[in-house]
Protein backbone atom coordinates (compact mmCIF):
# COMPACT_ATOMS: atom_id res chain seq x y z
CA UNK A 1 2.38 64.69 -150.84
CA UNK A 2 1.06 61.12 -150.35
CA UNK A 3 -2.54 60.04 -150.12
CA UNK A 4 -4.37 57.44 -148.79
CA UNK A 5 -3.25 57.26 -144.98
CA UNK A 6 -5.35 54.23 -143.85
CA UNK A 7 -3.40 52.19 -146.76
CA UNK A 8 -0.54 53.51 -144.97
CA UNK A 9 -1.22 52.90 -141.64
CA UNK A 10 -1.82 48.98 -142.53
CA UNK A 11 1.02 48.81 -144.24
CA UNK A 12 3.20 50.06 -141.70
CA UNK A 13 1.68 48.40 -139.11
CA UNK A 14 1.64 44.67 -141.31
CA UNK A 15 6.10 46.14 -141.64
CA UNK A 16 6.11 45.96 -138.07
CA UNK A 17 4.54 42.68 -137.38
CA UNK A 18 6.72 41.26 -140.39
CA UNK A 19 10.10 42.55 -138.37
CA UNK A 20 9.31 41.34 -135.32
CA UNK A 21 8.44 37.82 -136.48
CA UNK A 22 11.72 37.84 -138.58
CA UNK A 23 13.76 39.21 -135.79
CA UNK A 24 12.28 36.25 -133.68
CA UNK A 25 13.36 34.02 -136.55
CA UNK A 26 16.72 35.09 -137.03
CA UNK A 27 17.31 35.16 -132.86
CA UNK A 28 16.00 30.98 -132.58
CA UNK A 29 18.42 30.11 -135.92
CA UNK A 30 21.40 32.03 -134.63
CA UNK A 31 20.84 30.47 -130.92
CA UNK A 32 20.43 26.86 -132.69
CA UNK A 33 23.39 27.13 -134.17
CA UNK A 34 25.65 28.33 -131.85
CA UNK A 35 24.47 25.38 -129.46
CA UNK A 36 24.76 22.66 -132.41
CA UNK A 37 28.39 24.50 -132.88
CA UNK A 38 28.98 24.12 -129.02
CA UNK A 39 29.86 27.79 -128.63
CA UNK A 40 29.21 29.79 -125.84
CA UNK A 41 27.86 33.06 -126.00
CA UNK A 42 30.56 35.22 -125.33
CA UNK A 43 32.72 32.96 -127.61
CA UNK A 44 30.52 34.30 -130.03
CA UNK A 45 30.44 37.98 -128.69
CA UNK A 46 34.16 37.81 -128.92
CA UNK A 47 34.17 36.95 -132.23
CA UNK A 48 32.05 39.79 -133.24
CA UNK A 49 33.02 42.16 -131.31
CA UNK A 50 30.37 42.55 -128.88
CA UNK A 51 29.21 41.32 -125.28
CA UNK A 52 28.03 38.05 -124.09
CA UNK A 53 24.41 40.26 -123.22
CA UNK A 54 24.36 41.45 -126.47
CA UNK A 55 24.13 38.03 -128.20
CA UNK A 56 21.64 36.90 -125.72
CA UNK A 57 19.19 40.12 -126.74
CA UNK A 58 20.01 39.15 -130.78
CA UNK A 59 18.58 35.97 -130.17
CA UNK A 60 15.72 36.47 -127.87
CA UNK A 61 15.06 39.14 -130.81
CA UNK A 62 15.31 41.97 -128.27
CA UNK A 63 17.62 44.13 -130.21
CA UNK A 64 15.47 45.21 -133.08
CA UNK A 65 18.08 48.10 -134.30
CA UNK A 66 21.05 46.14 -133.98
CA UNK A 67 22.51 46.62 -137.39
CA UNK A 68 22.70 44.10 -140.15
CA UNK A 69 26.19 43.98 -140.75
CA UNK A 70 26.62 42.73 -137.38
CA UNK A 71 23.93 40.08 -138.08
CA UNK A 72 26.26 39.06 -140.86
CA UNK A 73 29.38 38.51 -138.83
CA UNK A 74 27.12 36.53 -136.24
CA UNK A 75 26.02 34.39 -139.06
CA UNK A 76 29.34 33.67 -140.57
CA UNK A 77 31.01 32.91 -137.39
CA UNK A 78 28.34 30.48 -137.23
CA UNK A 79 28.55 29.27 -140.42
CA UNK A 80 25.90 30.75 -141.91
CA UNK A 81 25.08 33.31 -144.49
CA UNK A 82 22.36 35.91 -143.72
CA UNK A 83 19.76 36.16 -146.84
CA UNK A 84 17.95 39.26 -147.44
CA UNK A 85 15.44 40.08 -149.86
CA UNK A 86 12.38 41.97 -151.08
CA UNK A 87 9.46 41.05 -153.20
CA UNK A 88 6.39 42.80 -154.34
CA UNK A 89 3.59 42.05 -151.41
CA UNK A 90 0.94 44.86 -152.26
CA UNK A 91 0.75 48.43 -153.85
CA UNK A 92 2.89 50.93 -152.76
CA UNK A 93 1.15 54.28 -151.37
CA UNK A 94 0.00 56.08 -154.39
CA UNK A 95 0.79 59.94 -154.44
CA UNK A 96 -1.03 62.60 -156.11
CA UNK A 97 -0.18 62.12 -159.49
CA UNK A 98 -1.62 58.65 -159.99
CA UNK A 99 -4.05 59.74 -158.23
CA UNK A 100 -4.73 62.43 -160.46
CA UNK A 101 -4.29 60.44 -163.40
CA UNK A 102 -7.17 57.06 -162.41
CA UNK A 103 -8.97 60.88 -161.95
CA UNK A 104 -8.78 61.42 -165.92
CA UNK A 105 -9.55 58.33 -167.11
CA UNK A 106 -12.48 58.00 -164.34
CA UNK A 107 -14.14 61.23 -165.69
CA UNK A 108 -13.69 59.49 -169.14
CA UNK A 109 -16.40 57.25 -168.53
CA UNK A 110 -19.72 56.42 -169.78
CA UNK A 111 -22.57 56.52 -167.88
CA UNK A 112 -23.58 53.38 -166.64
CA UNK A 113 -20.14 52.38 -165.74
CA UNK A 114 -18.89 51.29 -162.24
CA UNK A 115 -15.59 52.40 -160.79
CA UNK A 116 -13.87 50.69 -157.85
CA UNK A 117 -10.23 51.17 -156.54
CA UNK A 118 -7.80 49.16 -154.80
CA UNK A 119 -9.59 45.65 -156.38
CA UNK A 120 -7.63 42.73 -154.98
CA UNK A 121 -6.78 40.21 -157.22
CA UNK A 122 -8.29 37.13 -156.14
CA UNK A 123 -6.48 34.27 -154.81
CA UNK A 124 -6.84 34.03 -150.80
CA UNK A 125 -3.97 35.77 -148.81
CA UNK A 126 -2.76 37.91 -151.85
CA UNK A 127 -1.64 41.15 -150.71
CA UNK A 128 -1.87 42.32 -154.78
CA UNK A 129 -4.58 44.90 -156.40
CA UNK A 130 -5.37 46.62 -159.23
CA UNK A 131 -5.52 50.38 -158.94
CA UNK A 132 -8.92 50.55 -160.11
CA UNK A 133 -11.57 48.46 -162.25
CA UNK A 134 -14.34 49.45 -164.11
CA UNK A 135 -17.10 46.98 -164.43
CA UNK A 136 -20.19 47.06 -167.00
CA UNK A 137 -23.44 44.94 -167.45
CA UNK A 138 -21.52 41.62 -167.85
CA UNK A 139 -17.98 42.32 -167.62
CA UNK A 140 -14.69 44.24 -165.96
CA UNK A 141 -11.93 45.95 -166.80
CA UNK A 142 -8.87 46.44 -164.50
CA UNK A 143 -6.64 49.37 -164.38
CA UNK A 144 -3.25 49.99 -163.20
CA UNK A 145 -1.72 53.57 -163.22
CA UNK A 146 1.95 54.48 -163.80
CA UNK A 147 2.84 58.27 -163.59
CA UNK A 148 6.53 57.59 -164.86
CA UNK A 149 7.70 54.46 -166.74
CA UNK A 150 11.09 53.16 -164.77
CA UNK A 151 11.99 49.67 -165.23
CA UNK A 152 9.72 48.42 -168.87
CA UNK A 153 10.51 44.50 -168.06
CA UNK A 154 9.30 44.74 -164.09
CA UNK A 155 6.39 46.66 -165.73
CA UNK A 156 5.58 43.99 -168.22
CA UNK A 157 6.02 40.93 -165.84
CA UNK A 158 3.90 42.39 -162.95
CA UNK A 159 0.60 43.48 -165.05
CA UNK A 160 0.62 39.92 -166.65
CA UNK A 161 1.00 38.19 -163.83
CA UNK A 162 -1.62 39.89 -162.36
CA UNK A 163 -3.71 39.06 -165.50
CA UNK A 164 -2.96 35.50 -165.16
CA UNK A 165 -4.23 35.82 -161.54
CA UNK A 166 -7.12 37.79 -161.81
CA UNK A 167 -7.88 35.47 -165.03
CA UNK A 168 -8.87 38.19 -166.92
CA UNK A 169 -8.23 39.31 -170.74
CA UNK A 170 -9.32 43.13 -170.06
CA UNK A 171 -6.65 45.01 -167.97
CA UNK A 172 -5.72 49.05 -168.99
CA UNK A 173 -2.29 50.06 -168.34
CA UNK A 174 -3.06 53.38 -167.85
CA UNK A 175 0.33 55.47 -168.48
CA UNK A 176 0.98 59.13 -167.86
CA UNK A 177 0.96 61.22 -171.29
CA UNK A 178 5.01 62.49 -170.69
CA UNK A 179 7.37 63.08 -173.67
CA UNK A 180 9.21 60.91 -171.66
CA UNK A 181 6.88 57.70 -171.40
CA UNK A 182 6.09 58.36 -174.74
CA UNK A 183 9.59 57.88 -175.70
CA UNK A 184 9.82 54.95 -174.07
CA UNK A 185 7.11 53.23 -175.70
CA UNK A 186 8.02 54.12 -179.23
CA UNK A 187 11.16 52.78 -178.27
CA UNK A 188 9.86 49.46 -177.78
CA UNK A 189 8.73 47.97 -181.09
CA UNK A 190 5.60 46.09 -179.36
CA UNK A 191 2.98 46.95 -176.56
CA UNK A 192 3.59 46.13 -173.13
CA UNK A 193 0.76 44.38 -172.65
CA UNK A 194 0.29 40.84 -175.23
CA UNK A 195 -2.54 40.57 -177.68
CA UNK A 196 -2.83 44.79 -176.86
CA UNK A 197 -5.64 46.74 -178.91
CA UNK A 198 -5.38 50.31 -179.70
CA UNK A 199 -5.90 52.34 -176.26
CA UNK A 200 -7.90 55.01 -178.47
CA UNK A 201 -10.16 52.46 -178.99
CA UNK A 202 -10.23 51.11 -175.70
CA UNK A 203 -11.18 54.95 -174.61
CA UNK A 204 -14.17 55.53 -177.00
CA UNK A 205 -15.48 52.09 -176.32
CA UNK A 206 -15.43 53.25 -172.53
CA UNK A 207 -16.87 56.97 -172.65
CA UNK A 208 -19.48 55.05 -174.67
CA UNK A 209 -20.07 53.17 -171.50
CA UNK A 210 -19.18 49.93 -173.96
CA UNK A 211 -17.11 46.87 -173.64
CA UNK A 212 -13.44 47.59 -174.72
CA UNK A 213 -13.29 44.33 -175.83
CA UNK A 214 -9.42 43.68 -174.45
CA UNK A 215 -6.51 44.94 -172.81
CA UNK A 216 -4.28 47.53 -173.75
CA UNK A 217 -2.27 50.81 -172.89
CA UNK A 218 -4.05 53.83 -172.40
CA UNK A 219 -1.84 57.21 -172.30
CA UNK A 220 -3.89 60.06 -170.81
């Protein structure tokens, strides 16, 4: 079951507004090109395999399923080479077990402490948060939450760029307490997280409502 339906909803809806404007993107280089190439449109269509009409919707971007293989041919017979790519933009919906586990480490907590999810790291137009953060007198903490460790490098690279950005030196990598995950760590020689200090410490120092003093990984 996934949680959290607003962060859905803007999401999707921010998808949406990203694939039209790409669509419209795609339609004006395509058209440009063909004219530079002196083509005509059912030259092109020919080429392809498809009707004059149905170039002329491509790149007025009114054909929003047509599929991307036929994008492709377009582009090559144009002398082009479609590029397609993702890269990380925001969190993902969380579902019920990360949920469940910011829930343990949240009722971990001294009194005194402050707990805040979804805090945006802050540089202006960053799509990027931290699951949660946990703030005290005079300083903050921030937390991100994997259930199930997949890909150790991605993991290491994304929570310390996000600690470069948030310019912090107190971020929890709060992992799910699997025989699994904790195979993985043993397995790694180091912490995934530089100049790490013992999450056991980083816990008592919390549900003392103290500073933890640094970052580390906390298995719970």
């Amino acid at each position: 079951m996934l949680l959290g339906m607003a962060t859905k909803d803007r999401a999707v809806d921010r998808g949406r507004r990203d694939a039209a404007r790409h669509l419209q993107m795609l339609g004006s280089e395509l058209r440009e090109a063909r004219l530079a190439a002196g083509l005509s449109q059912s030259h092109v269509g020919h080429a392809v395999g498809i009707s004059h009409p149905g170039v002329s919707r491509i790149e007025r971007a009114l054909a929003p399923n047509t599929p991307l293989g036929r994008l492709d041919a377009i582009a090559a017979v144009l002398g082009l080479r479609l590029s397609v790519r993702v890269y990380p933009a925001g969190r993902p919906l969380r579902d019920e077990g990360q949920l469940s586990l910011l829930d343990r480490l949240k009722r971990r907590l001294g009194r005194g402490l402050a707990w805040r999810t979804e805090t945006p790291v802050p540089i202006a137009g960053d799509l990027r948060a931290w699951d949660a953060s946990i703030a005290g007198p005079d300083w903050t903490v921030f937390v991100d939450a994997e259930t199930r460790i997949r890909d150790v490098q991605a993991l290491e690279r994304r929570t310390e760029l996000k600690r470069r950005d948030t310019n912090t030196d107190r971020v929890i990598l709060l992992i799910a307490d699997t025989r699994a995950n904790r195979t993985i760590l043993a397995s790694l020689g180091g912490s995934l997280i530089q100049n790490a200090i013992p999450g056991r410490t980083i816990l008592a120092a919390l549900e003392s409502g103290r500073d933890p003093g640094g970052s580390g990984v906390v298995l719970l």
